[in-house]
PDB file of N, CA and C in Angstrom:
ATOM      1  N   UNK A   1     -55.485 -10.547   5.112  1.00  0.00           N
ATOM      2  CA  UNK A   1     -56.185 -10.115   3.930  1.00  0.00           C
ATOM      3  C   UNK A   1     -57.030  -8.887   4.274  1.00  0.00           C
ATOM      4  N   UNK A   2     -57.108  -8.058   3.547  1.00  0.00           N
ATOM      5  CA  UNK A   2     -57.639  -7.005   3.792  1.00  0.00           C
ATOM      6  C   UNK A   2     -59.218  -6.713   3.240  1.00  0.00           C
ATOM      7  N   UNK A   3     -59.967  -6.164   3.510  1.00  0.00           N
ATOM      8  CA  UNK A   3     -61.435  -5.623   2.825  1.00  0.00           C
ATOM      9  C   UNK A   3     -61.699  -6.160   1.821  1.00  0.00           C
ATOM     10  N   UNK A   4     -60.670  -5.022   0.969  1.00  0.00           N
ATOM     11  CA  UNK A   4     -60.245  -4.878  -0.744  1.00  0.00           C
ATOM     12  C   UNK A   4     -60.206  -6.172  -1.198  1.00  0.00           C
ATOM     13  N   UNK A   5     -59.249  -6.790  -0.916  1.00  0.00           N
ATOM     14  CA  UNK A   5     -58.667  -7.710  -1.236  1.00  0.00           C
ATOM     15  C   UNK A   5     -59.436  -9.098  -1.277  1.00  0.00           C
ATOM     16  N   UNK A   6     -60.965  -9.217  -0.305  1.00  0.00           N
ATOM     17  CA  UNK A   6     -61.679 -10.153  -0.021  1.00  0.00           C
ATOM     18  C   UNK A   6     -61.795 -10.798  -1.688  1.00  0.00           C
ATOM     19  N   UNK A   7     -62.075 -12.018  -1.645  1.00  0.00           N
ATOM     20  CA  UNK A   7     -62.754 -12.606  -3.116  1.00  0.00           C
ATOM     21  C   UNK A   7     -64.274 -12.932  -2.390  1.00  0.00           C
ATOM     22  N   UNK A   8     -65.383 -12.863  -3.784  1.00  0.00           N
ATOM     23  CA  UNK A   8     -66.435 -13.902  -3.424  1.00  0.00           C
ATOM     24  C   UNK A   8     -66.795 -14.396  -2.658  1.00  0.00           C
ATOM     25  N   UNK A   9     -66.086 -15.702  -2.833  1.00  0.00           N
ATOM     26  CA  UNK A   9     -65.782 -16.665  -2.019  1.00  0.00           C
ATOM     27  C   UNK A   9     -65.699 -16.833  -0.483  1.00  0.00           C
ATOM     28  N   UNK A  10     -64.334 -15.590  -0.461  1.00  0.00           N
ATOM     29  CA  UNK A  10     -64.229 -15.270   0.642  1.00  0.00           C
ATOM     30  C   UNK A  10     -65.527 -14.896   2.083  1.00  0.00           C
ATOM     31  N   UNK A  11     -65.918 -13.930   0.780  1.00  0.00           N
ATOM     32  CA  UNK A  11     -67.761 -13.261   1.819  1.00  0.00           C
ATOM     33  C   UNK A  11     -68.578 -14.524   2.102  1.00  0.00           C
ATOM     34  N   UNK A  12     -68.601 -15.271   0.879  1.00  0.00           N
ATOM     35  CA  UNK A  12     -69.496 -16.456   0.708  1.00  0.00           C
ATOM     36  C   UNK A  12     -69.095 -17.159   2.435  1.00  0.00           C
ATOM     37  N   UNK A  13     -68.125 -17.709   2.237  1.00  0.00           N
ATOM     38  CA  UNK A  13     -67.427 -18.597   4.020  1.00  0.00           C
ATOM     39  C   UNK A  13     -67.609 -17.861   4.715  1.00  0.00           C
ATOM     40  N   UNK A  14     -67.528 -16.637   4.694  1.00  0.00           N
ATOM     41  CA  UNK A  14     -67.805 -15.871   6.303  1.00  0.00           C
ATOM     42  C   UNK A  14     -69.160 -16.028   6.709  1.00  0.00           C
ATOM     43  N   UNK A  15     -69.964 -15.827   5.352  1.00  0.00           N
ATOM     44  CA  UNK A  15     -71.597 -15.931   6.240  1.00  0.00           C
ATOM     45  C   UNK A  15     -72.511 -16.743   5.908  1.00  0.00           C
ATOM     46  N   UNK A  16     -71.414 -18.434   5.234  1.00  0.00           N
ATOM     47  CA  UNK A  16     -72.381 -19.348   5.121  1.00  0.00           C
ATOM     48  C   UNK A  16     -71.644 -20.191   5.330  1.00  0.00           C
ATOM     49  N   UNK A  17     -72.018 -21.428   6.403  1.00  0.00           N
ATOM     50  CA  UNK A  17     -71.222 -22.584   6.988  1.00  0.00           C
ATOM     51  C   UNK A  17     -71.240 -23.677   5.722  1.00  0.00           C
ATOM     52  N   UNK A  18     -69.886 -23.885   5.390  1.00  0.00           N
ATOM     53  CA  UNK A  18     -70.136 -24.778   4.614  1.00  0.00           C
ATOM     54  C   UNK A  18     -68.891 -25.929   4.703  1.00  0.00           C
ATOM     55  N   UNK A  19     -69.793 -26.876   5.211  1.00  0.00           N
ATOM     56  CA  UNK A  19     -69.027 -28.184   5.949  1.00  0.00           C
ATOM     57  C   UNK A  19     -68.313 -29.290   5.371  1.00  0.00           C
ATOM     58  N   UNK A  20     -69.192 -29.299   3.883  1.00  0.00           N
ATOM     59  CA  UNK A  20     -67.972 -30.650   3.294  1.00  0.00           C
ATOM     60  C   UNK A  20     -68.327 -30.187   1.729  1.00  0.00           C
ATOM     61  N   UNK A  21     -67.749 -31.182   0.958  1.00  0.00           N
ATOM     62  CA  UNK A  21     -67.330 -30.783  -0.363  1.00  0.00           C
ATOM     63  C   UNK A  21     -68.178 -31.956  -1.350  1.00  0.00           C
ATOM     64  N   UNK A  22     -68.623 -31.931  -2.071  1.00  0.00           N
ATOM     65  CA  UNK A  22     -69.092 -33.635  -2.326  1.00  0.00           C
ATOM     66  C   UNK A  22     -68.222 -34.028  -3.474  1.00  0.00           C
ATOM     67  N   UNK A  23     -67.947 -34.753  -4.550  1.00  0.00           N
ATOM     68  CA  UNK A  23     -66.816 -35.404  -5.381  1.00  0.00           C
ATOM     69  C   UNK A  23     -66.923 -34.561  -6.208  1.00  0.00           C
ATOM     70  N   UNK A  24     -68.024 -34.093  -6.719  1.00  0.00           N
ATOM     71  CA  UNK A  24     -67.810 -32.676  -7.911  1.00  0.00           C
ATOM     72  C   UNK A  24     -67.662 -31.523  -7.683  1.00  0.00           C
ATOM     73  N   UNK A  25     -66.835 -31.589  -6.539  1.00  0.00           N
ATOM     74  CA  UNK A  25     -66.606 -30.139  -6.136  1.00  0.00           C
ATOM     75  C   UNK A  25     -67.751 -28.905  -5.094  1.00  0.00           C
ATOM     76  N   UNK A  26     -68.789 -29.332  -5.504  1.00  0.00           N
ATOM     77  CA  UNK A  26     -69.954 -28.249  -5.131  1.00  0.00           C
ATOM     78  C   UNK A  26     -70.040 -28.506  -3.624  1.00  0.00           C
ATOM     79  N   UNK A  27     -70.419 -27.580  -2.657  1.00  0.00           N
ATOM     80  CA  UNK A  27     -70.833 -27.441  -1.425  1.00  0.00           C
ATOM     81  C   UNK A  27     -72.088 -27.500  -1.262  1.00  0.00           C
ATOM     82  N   UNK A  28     -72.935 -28.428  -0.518  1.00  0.00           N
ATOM     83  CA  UNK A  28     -74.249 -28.388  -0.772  1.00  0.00           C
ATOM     84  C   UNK A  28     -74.422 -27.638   0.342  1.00  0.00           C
ATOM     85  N   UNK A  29     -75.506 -27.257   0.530  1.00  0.00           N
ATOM     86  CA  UNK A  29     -76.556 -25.993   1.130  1.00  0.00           C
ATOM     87  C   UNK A  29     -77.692 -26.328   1.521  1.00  0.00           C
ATOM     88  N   UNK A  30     -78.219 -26.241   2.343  1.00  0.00           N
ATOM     89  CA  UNK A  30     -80.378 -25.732   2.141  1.00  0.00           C
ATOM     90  C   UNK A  30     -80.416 -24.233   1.486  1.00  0.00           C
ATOM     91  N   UNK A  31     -80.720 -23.962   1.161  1.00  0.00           N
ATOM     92  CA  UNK A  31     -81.490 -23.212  -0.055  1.00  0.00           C
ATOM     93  C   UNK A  31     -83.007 -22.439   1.394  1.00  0.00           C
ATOM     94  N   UNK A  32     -82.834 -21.764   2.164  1.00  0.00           N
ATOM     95  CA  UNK A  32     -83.931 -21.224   3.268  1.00  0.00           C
ATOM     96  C   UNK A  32     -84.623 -20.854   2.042  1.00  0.00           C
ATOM     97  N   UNK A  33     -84.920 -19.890   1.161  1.00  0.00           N
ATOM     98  CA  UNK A  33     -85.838 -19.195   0.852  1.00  0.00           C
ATOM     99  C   UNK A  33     -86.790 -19.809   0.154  1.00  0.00           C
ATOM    100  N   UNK A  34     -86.727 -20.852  -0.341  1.00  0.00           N
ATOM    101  CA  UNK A  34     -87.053 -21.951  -0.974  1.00  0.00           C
ATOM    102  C   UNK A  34     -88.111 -22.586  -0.306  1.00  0.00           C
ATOM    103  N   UNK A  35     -86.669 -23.809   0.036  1.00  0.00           N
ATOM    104  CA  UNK A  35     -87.673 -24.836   0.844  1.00  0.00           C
ATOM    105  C   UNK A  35     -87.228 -24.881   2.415  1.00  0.00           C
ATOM    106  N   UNK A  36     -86.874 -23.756   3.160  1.00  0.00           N
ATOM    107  CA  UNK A  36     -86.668 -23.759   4.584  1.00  0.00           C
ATOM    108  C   UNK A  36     -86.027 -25.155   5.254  1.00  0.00           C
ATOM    109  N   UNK A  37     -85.386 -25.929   4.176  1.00  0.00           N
ATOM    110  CA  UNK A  37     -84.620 -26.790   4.870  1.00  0.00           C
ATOM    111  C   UNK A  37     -85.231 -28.137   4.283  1.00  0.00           C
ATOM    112  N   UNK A  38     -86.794 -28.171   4.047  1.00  0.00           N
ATOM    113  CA  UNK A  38     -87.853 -29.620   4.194  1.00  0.00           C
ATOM    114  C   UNK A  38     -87.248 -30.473   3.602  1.00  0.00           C
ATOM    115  N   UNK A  39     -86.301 -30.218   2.119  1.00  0.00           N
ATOM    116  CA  UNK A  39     -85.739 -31.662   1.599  1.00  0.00           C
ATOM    117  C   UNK A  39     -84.310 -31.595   1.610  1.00  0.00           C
ATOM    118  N   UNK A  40     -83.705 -31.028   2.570  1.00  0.00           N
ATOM    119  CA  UNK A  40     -82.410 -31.242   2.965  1.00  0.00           C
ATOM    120  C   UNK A  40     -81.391 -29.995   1.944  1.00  0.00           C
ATOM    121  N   UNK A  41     -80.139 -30.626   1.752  1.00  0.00           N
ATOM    122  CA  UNK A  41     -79.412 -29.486   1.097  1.00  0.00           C
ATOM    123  C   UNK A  41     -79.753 -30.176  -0.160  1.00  0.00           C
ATOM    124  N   UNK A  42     -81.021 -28.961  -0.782  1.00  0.00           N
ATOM    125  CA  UNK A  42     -80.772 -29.277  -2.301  1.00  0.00           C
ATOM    126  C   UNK A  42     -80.024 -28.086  -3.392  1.00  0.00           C
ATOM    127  N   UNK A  43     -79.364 -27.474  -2.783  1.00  0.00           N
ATOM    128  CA  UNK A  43     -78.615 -25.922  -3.492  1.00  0.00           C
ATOM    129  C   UNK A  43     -76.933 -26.335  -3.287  1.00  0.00           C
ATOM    130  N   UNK A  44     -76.045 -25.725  -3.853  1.00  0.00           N
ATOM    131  CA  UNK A  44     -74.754 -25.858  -3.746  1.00  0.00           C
ATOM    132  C   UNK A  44     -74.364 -24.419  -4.654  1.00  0.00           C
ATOM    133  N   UNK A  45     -72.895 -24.207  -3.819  1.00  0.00           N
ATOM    134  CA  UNK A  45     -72.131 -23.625  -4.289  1.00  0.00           C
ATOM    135  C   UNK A  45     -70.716 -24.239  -4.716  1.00  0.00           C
ATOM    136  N   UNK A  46     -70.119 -23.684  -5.742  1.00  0.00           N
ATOM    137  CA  UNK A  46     -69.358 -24.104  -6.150  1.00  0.00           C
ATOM    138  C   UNK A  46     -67.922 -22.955  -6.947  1.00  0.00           C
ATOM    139  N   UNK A  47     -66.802 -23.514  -5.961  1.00  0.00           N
ATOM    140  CA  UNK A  47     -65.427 -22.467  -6.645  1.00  0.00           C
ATOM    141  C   UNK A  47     -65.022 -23.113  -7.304  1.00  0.00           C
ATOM    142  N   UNK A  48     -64.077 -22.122  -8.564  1.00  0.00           N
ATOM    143  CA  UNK A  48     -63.449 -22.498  -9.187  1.00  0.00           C
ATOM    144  C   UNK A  48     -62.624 -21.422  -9.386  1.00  0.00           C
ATOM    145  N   UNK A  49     -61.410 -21.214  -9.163  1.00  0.00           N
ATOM    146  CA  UNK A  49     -60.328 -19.891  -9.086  1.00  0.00           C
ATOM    147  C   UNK A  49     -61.109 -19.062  -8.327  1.00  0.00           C
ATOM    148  N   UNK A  50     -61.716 -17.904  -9.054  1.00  0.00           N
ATOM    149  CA  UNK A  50     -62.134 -16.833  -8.791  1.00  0.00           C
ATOM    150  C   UNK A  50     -63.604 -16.918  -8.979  1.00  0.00           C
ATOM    151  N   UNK A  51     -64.194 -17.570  -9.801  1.00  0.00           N
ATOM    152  CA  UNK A  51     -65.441 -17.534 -10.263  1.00  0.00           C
ATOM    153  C   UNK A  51     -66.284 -18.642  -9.741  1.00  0.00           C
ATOM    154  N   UNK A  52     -67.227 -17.890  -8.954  1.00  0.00           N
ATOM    155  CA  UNK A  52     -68.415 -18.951  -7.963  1.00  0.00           C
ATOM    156  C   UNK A  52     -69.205 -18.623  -8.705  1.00  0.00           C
ATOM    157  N   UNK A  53     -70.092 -20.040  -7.898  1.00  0.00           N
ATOM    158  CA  UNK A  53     -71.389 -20.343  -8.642  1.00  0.00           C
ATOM    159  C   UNK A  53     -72.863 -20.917  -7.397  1.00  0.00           C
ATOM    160  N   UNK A  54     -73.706 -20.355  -7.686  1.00  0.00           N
ATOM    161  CA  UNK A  54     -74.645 -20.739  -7.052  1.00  0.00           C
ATOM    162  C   UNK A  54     -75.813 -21.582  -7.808  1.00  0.00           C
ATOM    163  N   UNK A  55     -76.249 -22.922  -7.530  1.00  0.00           N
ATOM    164  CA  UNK A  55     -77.547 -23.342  -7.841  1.00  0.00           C
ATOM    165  C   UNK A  55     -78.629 -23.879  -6.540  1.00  0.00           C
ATOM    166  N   UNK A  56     -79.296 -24.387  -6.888  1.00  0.00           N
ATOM    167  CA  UNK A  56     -80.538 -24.272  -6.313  1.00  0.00           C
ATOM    168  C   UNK A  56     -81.362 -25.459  -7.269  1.00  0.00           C
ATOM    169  N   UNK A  57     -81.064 -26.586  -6.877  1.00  0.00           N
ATOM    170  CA  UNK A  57     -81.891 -27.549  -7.950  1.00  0.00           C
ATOM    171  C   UNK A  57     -82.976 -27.939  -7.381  1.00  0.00           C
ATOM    172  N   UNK A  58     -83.629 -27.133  -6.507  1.00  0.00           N
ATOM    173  CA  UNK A  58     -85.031 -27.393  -6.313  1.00  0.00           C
ATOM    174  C   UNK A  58     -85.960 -26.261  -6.663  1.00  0.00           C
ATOM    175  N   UNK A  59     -85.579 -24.862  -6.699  1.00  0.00           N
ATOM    176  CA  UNK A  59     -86.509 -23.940  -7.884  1.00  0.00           C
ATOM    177  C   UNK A  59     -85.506 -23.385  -8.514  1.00  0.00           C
ATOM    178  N   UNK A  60     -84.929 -23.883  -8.698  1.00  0.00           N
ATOM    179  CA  UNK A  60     -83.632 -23.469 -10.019  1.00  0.00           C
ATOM    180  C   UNK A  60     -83.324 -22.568 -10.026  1.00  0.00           C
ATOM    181  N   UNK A  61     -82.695 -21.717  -9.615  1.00  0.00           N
ATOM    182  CA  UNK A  61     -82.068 -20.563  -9.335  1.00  0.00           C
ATOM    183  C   UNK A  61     -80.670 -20.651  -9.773  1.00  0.00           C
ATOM    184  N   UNK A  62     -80.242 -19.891 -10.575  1.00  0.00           N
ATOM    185  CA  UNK A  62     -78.720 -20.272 -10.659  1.00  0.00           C
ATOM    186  C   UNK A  62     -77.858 -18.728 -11.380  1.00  0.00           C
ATOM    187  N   UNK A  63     -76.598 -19.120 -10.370  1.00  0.00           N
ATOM    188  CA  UNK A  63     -75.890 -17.659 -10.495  1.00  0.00           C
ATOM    189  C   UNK A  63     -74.355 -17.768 -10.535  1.00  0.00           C
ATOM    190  N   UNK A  64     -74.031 -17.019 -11.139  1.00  0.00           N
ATOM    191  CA  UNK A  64     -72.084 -17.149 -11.644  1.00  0.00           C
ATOM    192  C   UNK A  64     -72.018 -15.963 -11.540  1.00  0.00           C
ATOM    193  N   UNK A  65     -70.575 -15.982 -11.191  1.00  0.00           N
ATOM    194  CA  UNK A  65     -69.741 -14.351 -10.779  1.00  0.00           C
ATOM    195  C   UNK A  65     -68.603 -14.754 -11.363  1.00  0.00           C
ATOM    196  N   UNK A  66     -67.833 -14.302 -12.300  1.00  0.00           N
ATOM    197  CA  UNK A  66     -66.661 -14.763 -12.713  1.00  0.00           C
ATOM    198  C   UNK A  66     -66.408 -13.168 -13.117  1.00  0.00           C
ATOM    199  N   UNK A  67     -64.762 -12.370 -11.938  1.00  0.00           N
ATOM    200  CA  UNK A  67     -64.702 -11.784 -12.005  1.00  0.00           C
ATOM    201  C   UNK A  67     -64.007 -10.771 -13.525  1.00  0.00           C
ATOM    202  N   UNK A  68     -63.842 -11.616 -14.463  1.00  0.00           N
ATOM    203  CA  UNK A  68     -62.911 -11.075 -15.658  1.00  0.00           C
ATOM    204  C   UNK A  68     -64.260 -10.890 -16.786  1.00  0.00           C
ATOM    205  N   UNK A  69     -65.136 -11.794 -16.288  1.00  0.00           N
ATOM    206  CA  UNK A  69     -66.446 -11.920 -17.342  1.00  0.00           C
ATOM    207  C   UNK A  69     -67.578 -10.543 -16.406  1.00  0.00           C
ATOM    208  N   UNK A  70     -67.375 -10.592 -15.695  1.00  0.00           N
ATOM    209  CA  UNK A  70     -68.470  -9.472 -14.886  1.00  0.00           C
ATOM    210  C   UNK A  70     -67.782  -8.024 -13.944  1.00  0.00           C
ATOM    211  N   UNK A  71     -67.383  -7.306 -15.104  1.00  0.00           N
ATOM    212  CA  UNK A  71     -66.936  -5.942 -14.345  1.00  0.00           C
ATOM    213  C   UNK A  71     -67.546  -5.150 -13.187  1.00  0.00           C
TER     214      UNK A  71
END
């Protein structure tokens, strides 16, 4: 795969370890900027085709990239 060609996603796995999946799909996380870890992974990301998603359910932060909806 080339540069160009990277998805999201793709960048997302290169520079964030993400180890298991939980039943709804989402990858949970610690959330550093937040809470530096103190209550465990409370953030997840989550694919779906092309279009990721980031939350953060401990200061709520939440973000979608869906590339056909965001030029």
């Amino acid at each position: 795969m080339t540069e160009s060609n990277k998805t999201l996603e793709d960048i997302i796995r290169q520079h964030v370890h993400l180890p298991h999946m939980n039943a709804k799909g989402w990858y949970p996380v610690v959330h550093p900027i937040c809470d530096h870890g103190n209550k465990g992974e409370r953030a997840a990301f989550l694919f779906d085709n092309d279009v990721s998603v980031f939350h953060c359910y401990n200061c709520g932060v939440k973000t979608k990239y869906d590339p056909i909806a965001h030029k």
